[in-house]
PDB file of N, CA and C in Angstrom:
ATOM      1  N   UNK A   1      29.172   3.529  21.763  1.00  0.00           N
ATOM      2  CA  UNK A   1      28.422   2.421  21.228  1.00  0.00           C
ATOM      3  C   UNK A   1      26.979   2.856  21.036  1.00  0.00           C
ATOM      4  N   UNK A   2      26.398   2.254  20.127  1.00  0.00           N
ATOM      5  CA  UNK A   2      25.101   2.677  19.606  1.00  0.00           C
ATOM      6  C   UNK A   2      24.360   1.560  19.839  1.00  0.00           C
ATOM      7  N   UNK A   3      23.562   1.175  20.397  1.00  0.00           N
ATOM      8  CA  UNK A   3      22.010   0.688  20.548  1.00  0.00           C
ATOM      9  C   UNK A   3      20.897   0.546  20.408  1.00  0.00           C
ATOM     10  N   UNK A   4      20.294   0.091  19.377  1.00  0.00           N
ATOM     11  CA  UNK A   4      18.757   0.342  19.011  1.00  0.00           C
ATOM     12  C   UNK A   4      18.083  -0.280  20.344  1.00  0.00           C
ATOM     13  N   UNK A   5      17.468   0.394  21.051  1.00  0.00           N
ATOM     14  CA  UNK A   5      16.798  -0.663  22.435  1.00  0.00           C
ATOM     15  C   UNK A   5      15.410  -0.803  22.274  1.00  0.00           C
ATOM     16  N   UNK A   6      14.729   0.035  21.582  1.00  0.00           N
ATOM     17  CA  UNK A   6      13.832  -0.108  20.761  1.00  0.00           C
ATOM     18  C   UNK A   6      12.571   0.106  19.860  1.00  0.00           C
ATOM     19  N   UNK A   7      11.758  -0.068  19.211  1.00  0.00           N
ATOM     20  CA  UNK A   7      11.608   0.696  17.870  1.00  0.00           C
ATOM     21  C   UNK A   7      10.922   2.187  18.270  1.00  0.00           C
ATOM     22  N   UNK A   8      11.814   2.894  17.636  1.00  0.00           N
ATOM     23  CA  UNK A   8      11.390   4.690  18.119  1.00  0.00           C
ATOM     24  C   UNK A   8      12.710   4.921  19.273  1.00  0.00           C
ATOM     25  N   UNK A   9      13.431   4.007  19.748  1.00  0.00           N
ATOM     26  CA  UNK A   9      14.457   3.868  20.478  1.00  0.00           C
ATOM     27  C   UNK A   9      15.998   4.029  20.388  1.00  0.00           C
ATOM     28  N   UNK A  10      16.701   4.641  21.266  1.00  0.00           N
ATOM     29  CA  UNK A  10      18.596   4.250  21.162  1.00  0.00           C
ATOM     30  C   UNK A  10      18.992   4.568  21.990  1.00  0.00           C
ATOM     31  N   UNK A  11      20.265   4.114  22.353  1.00  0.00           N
ATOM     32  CA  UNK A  11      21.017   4.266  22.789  1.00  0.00           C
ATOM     33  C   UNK A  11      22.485   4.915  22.724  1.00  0.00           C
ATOM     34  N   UNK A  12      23.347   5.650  23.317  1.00  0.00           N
ATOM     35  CA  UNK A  12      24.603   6.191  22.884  1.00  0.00           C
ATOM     36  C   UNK A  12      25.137   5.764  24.148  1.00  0.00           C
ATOM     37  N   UNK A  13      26.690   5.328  24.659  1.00  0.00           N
ATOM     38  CA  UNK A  13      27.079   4.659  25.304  1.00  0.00           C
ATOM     39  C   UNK A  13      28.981   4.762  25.467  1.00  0.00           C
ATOM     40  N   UNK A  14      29.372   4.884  26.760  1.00  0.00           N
ATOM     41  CA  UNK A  14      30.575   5.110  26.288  1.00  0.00           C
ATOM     42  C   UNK A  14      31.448   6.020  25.953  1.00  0.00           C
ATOM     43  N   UNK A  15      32.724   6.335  25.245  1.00  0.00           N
ATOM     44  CA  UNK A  15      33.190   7.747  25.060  1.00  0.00           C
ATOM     45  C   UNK A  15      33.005   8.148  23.329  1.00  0.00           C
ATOM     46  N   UNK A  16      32.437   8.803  23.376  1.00  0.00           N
ATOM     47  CA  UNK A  16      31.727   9.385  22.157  1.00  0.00           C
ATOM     48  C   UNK A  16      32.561  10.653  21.955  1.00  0.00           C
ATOM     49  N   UNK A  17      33.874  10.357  20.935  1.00  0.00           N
ATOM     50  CA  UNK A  17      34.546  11.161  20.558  1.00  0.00           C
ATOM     51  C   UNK A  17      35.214  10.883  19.485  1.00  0.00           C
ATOM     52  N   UNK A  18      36.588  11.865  18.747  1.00  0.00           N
ATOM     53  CA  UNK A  18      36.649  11.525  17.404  1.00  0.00           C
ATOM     54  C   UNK A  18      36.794  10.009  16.901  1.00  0.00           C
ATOM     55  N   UNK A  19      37.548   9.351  17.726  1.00  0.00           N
ATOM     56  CA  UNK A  19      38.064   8.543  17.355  1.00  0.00           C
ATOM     57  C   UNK A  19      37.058   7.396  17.252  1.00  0.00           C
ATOM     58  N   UNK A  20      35.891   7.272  18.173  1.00  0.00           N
ATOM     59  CA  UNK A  20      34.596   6.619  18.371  1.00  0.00           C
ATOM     60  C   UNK A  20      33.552   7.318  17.079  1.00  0.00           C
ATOM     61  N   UNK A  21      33.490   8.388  16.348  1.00  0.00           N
ATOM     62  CA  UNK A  21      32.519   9.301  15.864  1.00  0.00           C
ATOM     63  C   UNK A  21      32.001   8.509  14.463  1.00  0.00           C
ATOM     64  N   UNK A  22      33.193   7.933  14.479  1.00  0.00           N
ATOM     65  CA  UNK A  22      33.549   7.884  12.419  1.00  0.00           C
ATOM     66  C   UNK A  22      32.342   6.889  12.322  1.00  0.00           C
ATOM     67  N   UNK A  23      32.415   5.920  13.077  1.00  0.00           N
ATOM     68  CA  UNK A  23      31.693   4.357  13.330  1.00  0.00           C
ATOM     69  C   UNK A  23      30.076   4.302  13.621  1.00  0.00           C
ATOM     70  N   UNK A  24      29.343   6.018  14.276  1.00  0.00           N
ATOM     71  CA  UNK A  24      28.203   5.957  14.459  1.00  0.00           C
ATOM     72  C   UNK A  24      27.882   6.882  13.517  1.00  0.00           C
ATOM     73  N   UNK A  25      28.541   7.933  13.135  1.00  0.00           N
ATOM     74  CA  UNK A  25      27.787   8.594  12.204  1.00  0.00           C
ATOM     75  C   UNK A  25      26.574   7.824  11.152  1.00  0.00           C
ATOM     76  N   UNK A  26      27.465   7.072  10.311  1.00  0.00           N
ATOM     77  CA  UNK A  26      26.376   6.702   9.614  1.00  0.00           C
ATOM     78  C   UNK A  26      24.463   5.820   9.926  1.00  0.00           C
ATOM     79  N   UNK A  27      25.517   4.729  10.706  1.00  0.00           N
ATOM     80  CA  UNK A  27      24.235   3.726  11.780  1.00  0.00           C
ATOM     81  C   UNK A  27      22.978   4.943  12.251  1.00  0.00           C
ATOM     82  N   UNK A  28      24.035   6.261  13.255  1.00  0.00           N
ATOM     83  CA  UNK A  28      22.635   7.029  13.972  1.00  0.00           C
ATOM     84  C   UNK A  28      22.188   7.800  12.755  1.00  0.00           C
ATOM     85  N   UNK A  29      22.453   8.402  11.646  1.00  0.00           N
ATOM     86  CA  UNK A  29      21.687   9.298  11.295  1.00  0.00           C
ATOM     87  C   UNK A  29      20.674   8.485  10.613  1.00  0.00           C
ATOM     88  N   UNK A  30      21.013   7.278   9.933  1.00  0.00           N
ATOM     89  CA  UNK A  30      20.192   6.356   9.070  1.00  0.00           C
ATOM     90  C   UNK A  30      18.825   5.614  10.598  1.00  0.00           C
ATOM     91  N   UNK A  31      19.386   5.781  11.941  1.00  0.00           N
ATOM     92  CA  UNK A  31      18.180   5.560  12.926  1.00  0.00           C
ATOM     93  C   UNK A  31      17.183   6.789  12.613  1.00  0.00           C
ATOM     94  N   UNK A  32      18.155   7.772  12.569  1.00  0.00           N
ATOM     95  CA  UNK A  32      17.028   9.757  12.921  1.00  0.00           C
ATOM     96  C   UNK A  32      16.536   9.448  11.763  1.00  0.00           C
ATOM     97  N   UNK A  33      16.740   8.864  10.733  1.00  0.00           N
ATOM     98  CA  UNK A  33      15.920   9.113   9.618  1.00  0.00           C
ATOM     99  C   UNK A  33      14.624   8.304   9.262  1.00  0.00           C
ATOM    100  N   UNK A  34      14.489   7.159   9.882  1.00  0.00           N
ATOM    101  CA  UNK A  34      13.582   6.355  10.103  1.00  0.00           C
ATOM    102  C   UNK A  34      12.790   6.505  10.213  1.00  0.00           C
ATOM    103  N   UNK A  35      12.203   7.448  11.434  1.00  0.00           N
ATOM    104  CA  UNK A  35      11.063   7.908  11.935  1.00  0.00           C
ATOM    105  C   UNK A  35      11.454   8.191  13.297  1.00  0.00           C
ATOM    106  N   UNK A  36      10.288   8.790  14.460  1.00  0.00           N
ATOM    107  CA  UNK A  36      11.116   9.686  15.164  1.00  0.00           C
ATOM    108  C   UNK A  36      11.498   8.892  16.298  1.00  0.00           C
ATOM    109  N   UNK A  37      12.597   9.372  16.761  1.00  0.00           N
ATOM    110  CA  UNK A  37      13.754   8.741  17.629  1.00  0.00           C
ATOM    111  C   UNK A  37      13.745   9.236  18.860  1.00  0.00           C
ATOM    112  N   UNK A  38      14.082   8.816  19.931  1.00  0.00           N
ATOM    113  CA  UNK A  38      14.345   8.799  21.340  1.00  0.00           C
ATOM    114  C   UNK A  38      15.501   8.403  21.579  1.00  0.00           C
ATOM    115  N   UNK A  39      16.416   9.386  21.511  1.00  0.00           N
ATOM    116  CA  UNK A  39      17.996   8.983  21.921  1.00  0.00           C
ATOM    117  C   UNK A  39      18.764   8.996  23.689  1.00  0.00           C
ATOM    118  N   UNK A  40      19.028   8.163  24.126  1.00  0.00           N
ATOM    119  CA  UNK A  40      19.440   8.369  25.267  1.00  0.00           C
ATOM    120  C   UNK A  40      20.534   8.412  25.374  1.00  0.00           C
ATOM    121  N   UNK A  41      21.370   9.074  25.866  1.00  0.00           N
ATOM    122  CA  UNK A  41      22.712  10.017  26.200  1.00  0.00           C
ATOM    123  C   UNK A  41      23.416   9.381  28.070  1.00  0.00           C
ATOM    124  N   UNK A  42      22.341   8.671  28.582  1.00  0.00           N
ATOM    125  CA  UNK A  42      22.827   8.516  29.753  1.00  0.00           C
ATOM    126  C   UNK A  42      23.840   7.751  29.819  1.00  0.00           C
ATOM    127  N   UNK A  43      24.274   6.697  29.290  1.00  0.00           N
ATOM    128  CA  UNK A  43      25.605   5.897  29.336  1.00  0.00           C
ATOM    129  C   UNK A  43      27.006   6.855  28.354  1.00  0.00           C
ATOM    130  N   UNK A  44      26.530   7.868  28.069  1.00  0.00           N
ATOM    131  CA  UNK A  44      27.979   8.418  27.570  1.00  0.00           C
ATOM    132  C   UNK A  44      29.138   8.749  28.998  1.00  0.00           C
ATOM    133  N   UNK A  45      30.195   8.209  28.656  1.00  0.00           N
ATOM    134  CA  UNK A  45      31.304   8.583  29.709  1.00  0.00           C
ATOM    135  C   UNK A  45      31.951   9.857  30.074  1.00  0.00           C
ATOM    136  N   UNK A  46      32.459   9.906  28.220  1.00  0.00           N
ATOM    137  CA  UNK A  46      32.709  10.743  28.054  1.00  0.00           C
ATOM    138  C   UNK A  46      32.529  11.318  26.721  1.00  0.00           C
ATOM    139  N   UNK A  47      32.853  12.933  26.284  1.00  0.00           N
ATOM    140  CA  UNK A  47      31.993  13.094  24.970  1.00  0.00           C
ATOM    141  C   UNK A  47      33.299  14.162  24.486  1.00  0.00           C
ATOM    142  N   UNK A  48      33.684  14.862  23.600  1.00  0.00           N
ATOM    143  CA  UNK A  48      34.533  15.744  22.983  1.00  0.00           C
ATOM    144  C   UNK A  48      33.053  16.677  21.932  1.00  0.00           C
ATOM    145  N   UNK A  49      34.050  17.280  20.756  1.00  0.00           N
ATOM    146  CA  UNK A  49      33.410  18.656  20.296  1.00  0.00           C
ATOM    147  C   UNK A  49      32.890  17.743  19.082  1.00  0.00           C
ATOM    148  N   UNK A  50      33.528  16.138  18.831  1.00  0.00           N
ATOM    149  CA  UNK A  50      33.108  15.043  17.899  1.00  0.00           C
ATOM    150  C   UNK A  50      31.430  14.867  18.181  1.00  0.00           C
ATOM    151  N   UNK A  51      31.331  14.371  19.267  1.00  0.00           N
ATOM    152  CA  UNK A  51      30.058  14.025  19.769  1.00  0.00           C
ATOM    153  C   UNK A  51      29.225  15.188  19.757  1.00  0.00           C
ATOM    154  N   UNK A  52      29.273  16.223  19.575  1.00  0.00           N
ATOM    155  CA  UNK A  52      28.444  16.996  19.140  1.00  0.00           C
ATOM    156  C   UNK A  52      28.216  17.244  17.559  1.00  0.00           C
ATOM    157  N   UNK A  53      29.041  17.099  17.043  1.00  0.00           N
ATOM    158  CA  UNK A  53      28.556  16.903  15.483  1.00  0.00           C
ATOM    159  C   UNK A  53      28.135  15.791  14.888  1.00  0.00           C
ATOM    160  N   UNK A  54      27.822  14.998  15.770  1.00  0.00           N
ATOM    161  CA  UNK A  54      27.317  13.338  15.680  1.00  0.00           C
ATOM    162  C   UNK A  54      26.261  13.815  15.740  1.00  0.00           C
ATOM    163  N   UNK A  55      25.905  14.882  16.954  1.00  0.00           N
ATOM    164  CA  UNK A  55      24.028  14.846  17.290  1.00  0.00           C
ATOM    165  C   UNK A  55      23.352  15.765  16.298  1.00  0.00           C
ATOM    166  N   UNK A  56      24.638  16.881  16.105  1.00  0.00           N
ATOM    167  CA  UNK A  56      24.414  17.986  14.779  1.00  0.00           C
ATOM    168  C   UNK A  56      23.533  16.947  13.489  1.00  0.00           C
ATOM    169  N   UNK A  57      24.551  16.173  12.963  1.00  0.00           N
ATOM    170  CA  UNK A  57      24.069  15.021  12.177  1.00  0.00           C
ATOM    171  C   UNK A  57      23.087  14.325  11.804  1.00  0.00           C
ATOM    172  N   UNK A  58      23.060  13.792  13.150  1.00  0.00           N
ATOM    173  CA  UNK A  58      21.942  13.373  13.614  1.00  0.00           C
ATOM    174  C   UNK A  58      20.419  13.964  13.289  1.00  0.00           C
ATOM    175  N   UNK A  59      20.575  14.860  14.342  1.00  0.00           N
ATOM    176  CA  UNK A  59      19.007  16.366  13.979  1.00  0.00           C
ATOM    177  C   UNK A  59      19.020  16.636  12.529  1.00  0.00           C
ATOM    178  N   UNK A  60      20.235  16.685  11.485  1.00  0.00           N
ATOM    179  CA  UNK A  60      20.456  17.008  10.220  1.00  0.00           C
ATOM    180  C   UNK A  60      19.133  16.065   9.086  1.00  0.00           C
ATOM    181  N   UNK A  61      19.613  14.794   9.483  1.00  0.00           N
ATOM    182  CA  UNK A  61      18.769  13.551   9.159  1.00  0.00           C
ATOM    183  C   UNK A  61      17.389  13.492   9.786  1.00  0.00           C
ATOM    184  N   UNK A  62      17.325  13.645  10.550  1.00  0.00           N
ATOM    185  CA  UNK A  62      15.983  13.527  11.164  1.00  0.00           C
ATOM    186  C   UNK A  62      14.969  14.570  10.529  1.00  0.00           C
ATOM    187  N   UNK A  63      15.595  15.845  10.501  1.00  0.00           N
ATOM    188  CA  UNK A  63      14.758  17.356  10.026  1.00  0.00           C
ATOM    189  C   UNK A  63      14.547  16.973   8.528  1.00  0.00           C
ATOM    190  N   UNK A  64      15.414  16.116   8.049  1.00  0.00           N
ATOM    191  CA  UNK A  64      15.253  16.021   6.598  1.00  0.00           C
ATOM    192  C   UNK A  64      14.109  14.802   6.108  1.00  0.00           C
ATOM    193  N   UNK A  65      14.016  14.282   6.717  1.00  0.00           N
ATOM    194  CA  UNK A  65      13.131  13.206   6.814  1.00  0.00           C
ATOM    195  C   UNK A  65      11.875  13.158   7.387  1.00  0.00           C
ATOM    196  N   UNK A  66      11.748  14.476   8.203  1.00  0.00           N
ATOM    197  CA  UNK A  66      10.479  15.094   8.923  1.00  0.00           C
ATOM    198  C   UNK A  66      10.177  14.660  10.493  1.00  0.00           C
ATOM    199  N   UNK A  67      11.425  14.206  10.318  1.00  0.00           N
ATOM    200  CA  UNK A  67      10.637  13.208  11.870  1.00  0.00           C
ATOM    201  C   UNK A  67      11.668  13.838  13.662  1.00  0.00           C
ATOM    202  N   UNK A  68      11.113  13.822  14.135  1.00  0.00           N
ATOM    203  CA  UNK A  68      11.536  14.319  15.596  1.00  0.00           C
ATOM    204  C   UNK A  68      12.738  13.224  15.974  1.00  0.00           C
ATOM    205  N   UNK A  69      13.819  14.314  16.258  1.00  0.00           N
ATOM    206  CA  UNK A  69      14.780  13.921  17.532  1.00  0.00           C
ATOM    207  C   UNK A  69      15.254  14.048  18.640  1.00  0.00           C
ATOM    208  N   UNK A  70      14.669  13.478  20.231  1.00  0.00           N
ATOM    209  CA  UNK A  70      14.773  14.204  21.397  1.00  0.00           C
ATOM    210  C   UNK A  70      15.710  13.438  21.715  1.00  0.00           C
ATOM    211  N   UNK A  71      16.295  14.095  22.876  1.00  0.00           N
ATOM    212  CA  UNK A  71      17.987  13.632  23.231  1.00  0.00           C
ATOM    213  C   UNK A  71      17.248  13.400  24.795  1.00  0.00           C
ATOM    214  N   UNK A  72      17.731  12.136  25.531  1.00  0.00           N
ATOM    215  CA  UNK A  72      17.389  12.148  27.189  1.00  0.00           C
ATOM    216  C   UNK A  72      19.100  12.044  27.393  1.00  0.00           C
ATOM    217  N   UNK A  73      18.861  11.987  29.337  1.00  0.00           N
ATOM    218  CA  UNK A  73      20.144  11.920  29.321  1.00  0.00           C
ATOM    219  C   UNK A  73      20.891  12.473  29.829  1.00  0.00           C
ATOM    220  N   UNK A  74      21.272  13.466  29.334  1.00  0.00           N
ATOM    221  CA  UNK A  74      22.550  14.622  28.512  1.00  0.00           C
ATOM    222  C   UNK A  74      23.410  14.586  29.799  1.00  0.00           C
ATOM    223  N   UNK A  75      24.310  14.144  29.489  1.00  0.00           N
ATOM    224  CA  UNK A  75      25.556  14.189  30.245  1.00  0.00           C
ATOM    225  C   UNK A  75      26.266  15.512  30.785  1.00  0.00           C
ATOM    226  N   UNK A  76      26.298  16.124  32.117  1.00  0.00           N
ATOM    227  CA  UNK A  76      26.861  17.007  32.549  1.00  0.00           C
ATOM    228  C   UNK A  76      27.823  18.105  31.373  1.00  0.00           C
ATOM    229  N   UNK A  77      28.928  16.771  31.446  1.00  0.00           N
ATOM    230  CA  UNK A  77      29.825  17.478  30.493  1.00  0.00           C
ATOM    231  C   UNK A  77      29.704  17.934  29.115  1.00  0.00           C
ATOM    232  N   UNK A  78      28.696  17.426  28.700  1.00  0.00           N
ATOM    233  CA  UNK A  78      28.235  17.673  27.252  1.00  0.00           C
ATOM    234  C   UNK A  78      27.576  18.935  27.111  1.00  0.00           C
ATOM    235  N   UNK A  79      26.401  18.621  28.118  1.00  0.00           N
ATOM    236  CA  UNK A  79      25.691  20.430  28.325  1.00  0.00           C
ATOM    237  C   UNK A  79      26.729  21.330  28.414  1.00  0.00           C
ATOM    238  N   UNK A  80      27.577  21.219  29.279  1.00  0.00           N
ATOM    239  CA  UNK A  80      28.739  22.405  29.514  1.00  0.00           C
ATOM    240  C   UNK A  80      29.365  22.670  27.951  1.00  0.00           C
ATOM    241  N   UNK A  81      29.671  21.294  27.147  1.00  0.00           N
ATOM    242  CA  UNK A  81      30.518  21.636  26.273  1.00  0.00           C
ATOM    243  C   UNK A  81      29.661  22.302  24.945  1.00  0.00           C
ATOM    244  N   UNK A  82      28.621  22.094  25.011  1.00  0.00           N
ATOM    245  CA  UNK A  82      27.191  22.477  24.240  1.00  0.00           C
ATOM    246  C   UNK A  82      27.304  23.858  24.059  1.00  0.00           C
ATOM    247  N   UNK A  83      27.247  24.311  26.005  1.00  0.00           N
ATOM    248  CA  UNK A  83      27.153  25.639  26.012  1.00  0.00           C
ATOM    249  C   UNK A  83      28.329  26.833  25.395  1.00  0.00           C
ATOM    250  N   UNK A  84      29.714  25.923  25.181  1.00  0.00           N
ATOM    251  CA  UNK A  84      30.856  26.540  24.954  1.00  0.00           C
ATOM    252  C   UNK A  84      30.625  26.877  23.594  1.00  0.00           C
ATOM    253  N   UNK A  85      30.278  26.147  23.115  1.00  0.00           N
ATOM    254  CA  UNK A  85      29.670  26.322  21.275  1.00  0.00           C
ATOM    255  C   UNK A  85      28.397  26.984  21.496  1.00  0.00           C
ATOM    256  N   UNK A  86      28.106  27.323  22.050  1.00  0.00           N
ATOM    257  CA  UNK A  86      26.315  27.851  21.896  1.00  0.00           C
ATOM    258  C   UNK A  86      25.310  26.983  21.216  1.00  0.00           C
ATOM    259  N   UNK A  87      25.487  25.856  21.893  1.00  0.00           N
ATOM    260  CA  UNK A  87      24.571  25.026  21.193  1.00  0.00           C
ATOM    261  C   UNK A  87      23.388  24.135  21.687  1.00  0.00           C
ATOM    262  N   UNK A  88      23.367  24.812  22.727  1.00  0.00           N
ATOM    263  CA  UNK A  88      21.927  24.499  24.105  1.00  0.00           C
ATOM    264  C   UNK A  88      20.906  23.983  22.942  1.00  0.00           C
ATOM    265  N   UNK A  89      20.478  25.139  22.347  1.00  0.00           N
ATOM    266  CA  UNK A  89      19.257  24.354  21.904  1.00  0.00           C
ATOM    267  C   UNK A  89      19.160  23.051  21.045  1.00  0.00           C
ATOM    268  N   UNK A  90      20.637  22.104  20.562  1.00  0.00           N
ATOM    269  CA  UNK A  90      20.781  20.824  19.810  1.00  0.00           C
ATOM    270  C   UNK A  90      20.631  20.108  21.158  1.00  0.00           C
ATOM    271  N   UNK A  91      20.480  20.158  21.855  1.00  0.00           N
ATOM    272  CA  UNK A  91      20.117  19.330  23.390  1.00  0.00           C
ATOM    273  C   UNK A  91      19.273  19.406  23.976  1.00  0.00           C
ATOM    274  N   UNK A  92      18.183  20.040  23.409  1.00  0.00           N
ATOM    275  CA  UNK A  92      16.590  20.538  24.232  1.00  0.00           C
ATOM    276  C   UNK A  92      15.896  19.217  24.216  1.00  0.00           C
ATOM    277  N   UNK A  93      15.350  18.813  25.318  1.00  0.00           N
ATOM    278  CA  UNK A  93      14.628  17.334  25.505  1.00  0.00           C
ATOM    279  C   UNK A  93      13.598  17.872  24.224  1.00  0.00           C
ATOM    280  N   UNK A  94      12.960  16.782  23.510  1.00  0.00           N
ATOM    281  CA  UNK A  94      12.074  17.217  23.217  1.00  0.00           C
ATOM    282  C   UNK A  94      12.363  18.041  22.073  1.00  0.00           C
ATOM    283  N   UNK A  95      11.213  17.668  20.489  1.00  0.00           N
ATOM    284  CA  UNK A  95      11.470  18.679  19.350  1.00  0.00           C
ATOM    285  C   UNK A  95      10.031  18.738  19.130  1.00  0.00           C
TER     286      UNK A  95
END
């Protein structure tokens, strides 16, 4: 589930995977594109290799639009699954 909590703000929530992915793609990247975003990751449950191409996405929109996307949060399992892809640095607090 996605959350605007508020302005410059979000939320991600829940199990953030394929079957959950289809439904935020559009909502979060059209947030990253706004202006710059503060995404929080702490209510994810659980996450798959989906939820990382959500945040891929995400940063995609944001870089294109000029504006910063930092991730708080980050769920254990996600870092781990981050690291399996080599993808530490799409999870660096802070852009």
């Amino acid at each position: 589930m996605l959350n605007a909590t508020a302005p410059g703000a979000a939320s991600l929530s829940g199990r953030i995977d394929m079957a959950s992915c289809s439904g935020l793609a559009q909502p979060l990247a059209q947030l990253a594109a706004q202006g710059p975003l503060r995404l929080d990751l702490s209510g994810v449950e659980t996450a798959d290799s989906a939820a990382l191409a959500l945040l891929l996405s995400a940063r995609r929109a944001a870089a294109a639009a000029g504006h910063p996307l930092t991730l708080s949060g980050i769920p254990a399992g996600l870092a781990t699954l981050a690291g399996l892809y080599n993808l530490e640095p799409l999870l660096r607090a802070g852009d």
